[in-house]
Protein backbone atom coordinates (compact mmCIF):
# COMPACT_ATOMS: atom_id res chain seq x y z
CA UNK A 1 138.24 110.99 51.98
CA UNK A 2 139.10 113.07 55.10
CA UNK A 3 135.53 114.02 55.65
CA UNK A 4 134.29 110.76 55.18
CA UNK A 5 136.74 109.22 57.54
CA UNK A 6 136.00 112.10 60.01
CA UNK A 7 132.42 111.00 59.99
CA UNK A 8 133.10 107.54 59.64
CA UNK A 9 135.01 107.81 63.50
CA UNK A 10 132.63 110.02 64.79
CA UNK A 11 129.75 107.56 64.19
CA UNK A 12 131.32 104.10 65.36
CA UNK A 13 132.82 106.09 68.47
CA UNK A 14 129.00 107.40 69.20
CA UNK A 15 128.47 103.73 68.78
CA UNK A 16 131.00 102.59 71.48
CA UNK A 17 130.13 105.25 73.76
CA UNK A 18 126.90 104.11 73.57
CA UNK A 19 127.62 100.57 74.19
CA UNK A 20 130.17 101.06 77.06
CA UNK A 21 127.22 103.59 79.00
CA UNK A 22 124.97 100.63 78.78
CA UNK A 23 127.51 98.65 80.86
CA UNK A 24 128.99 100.91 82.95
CA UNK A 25 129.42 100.37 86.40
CA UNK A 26 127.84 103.10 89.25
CA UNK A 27 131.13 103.53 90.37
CA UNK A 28 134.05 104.51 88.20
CA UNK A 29 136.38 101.53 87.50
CA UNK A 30 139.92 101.53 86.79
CA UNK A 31 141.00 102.07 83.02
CA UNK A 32 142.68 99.17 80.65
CA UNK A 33 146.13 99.95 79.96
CA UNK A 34 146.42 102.48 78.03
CA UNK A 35 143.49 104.16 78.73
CA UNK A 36 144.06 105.58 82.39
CA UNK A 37 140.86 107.19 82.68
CA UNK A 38 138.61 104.31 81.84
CA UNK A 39 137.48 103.54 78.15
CA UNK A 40 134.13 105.08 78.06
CA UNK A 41 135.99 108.43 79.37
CA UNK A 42 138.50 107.81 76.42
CA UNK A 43 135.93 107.46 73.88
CA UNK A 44 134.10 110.72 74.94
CA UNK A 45 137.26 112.60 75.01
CA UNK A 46 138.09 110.95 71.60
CA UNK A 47 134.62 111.89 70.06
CA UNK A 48 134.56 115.77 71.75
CA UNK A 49 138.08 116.13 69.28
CA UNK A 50 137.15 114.35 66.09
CA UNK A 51 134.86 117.45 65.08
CA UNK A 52 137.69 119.94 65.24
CA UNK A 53 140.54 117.21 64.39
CA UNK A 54 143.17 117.38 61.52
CA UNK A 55 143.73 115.05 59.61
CA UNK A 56 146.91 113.41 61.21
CA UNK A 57 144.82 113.48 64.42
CA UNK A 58 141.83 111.76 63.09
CA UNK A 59 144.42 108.83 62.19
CA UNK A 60 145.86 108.47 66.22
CA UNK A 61 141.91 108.67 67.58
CA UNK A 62 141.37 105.75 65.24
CA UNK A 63 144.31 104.36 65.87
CA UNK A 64 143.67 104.48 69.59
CA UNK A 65 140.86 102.19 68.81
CA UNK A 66 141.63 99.08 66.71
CA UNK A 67 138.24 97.77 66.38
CA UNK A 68 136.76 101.38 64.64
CA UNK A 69 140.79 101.31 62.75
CA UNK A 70 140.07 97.44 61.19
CA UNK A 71 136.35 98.32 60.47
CA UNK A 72 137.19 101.05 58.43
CA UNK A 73 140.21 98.90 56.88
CA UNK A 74 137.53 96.59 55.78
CA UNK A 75 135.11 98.67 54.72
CA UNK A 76 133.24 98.32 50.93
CA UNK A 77 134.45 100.95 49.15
């Protein structure tokens, strides 16, 4: 299940990234709490580690992002 979960991140954060360049801003805006450097940033950093990422740290990446975490809560297994 590790691998699958590993590839399961990896694809919904290429997802988000994807979606949050589309909106971005020209200029860099300030991040939400908890994300200091600005979601998209985040996500990027996020997806750059989930290649090389244990297993414990492939749980606080998705855990970082609730709406990847309850999607693959409610996946069809």
């Amino acid at each position: 299940m590790g691998t699958e979960k590993q590839l399961f991140l990896a694809t919904r954060l290429d997802e988000l990234i994807r979606d949050l360049e589309a909106d971005a801003p020209s200029a860099p805006a300030q991040g939400a709490p908890g994300h200091p450097d600005g979601l998209l940033v985040t996500a990027q950093r996020h997806r750059a580690e989930v290649d090389t990422a244990d297993a414990k740290h492939i749980d606080e990446i998705m855990n970082a992002h609730s709406e990847i975490a309850a999607a693959w809560s409610s996946r069809s297994m």
